[in-house]
C-alpha atoms as a PDB file:
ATOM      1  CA  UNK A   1     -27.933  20.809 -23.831  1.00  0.00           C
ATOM      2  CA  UNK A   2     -24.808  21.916 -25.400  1.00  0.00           C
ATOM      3  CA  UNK A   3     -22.865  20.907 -28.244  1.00  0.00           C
ATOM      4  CA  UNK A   4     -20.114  19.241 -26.133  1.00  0.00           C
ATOM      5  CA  UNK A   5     -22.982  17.482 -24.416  1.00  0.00           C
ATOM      6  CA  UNK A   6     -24.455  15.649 -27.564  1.00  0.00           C
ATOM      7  CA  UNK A   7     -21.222  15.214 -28.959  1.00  0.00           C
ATOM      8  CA  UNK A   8     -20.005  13.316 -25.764  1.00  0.00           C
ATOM      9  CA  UNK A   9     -23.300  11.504 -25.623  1.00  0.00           C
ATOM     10  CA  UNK A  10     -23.104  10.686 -29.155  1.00  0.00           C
ATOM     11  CA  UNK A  11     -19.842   8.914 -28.662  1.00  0.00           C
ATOM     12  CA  UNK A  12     -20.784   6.918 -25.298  1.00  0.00           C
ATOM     13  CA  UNK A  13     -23.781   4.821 -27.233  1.00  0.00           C
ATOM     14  CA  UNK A  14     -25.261   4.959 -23.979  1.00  0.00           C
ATOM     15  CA  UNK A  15     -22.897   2.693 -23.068  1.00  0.00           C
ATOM     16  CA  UNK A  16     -23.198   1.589 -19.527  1.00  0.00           C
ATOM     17  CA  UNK A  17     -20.302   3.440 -16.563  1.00  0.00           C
ATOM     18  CA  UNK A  18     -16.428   2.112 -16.957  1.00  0.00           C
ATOM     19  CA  UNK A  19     -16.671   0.683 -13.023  1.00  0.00           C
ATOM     20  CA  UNK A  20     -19.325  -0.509 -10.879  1.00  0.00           C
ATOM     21  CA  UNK A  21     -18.669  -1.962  -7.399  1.00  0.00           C
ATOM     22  CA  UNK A  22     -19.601  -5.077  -5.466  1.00  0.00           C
ATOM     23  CA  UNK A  23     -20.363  -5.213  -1.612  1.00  0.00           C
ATOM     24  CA  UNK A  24     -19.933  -9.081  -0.286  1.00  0.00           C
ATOM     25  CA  UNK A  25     -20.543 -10.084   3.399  1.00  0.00           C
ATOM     26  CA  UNK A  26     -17.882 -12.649   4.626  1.00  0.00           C
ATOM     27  CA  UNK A  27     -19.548 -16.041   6.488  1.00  0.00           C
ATOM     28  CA  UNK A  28     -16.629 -16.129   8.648  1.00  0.00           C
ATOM     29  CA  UNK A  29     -16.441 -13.288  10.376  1.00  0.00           C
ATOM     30  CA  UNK A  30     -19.548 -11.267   8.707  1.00  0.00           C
ATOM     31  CA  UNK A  31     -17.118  -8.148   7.788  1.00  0.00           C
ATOM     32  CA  UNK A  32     -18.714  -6.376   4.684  1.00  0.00           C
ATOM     33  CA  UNK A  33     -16.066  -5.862   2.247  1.00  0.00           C
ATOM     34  CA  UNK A  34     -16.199  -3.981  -0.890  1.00  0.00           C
ATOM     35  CA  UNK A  35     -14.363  -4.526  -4.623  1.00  0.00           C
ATOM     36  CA  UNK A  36     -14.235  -2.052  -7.638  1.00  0.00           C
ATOM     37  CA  UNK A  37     -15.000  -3.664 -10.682  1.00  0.00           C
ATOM     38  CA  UNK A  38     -13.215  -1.556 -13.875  1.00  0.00           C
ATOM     39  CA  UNK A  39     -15.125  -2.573 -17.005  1.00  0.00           C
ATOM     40  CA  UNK A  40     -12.711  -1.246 -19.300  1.00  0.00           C
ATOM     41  CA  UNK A  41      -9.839  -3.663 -17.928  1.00  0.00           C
ATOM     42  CA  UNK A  42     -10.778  -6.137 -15.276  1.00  0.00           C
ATOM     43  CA  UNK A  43     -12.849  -8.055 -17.835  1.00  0.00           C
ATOM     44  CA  UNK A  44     -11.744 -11.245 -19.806  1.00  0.00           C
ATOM     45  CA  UNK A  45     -13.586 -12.319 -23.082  1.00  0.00           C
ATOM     46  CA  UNK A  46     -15.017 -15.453 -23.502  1.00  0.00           C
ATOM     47  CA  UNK A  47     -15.061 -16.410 -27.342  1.00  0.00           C
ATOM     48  CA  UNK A  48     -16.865 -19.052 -29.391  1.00  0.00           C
ATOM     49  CA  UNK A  49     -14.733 -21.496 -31.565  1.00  0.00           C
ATOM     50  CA  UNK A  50     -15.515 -19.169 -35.073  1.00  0.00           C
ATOM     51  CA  UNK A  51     -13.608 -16.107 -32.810  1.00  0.00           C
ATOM     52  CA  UNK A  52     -17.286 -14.523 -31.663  1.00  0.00           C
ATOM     53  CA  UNK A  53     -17.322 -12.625 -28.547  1.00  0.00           C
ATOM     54  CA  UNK A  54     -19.877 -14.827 -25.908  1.00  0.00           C
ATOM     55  CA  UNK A  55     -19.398 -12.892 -22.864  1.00  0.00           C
ATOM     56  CA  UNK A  56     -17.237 -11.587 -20.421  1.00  0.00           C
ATOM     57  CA  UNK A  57     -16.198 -12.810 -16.980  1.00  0.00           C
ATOM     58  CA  UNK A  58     -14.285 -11.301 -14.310  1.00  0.00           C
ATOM     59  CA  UNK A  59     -13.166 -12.936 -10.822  1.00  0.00           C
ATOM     60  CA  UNK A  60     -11.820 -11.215  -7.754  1.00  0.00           C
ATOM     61  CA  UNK A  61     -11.070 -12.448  -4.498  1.00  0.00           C
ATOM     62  CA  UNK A  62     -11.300 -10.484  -1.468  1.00  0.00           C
ATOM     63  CA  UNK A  63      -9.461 -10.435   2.034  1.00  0.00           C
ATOM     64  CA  UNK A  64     -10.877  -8.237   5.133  1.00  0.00           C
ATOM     65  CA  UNK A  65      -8.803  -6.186   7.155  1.00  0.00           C
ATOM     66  CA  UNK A  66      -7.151  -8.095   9.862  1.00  0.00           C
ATOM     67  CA  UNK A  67     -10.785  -9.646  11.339  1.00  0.00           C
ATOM     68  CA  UNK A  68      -9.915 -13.268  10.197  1.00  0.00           C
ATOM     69  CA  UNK A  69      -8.130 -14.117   6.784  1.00  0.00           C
ATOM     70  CA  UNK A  70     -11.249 -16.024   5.093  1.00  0.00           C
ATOM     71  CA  UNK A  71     -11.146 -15.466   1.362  1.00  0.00           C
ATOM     72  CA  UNK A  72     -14.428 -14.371  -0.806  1.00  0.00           C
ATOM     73  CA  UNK A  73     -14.355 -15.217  -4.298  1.00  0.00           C
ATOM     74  CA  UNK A  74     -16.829 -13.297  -6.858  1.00  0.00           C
ATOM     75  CA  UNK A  75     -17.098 -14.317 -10.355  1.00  0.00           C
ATOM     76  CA  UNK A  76     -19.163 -12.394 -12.457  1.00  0.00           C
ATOM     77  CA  UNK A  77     -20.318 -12.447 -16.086  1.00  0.00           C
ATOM     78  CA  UNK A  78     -20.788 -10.102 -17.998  1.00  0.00           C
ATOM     79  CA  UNK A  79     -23.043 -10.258 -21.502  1.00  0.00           C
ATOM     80  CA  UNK A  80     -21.186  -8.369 -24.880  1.00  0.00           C
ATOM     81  CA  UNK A  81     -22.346  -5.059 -23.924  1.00  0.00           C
ATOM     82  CA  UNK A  82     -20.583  -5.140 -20.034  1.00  0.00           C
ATOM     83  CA  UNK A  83     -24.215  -5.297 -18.739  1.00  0.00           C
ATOM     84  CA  UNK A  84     -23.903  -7.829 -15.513  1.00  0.00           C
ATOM     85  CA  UNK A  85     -25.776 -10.917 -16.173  1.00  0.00           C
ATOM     86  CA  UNK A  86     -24.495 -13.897 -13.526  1.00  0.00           C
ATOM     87  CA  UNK A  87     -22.988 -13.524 -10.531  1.00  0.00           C
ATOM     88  CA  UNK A  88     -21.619 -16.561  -8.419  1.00  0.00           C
ATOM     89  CA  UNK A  89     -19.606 -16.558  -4.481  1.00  0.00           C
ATOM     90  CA  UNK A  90     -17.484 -18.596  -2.483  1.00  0.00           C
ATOM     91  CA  UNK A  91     -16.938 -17.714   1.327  1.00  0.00           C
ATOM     92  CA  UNK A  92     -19.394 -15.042   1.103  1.00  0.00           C
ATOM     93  CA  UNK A  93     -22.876 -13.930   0.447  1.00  0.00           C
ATOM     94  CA  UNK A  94     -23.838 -10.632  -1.614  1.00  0.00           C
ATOM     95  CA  UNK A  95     -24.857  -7.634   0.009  1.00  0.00           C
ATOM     96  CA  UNK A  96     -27.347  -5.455  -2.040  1.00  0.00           C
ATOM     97  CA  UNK A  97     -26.978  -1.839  -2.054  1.00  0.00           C
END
């Protein structure tokens, strides 16, 4: 391992990736349709009344491509560290990779 390597490695925290991605399956029209989630930006904090960071949450809503118009909507939340912890869906059902 080189010293670029453990400096870079030293610096991540082993913090988890910056994006993940979500695969839902519509109950419309059963198209499989996919959303990137970035973890740097797409996430909104959640705080406590003394200012304390409680978790994150991010929701996206997703349209196929033409089959039918049926909206999916994914919330997701996220615990302090960005490590997925809930995940809840309208219109849809989650596809596991």
């Amino acid at each position: 391992m080189g010293f670029l390597d453990k400096l870079l490695g030293s610096l991540s925290g082993g913090r988890p990736p910056l994006a993940s991605s979500i695969s839902v399956k519509c109950n419309r029209c059963g198209e499989i349709l996919t959303a990137r989630i970035n973890l740097a930006n797409d996430l909104s904090g959640e705080y406590d009344p003394k200012g304390t960071l409680q978790f994150y949450t991010c929701r996206k809503v997703l349209q196929g491509n033409g089959r039918c118009f049926q909206s999916v909507e994914v919330i997701l939340k996220y615990d302090p560290q960005r490590l997925l912890r809930e995940k809840e869906i309208h219109g849809g059902q989650f596809v596991e990779d």
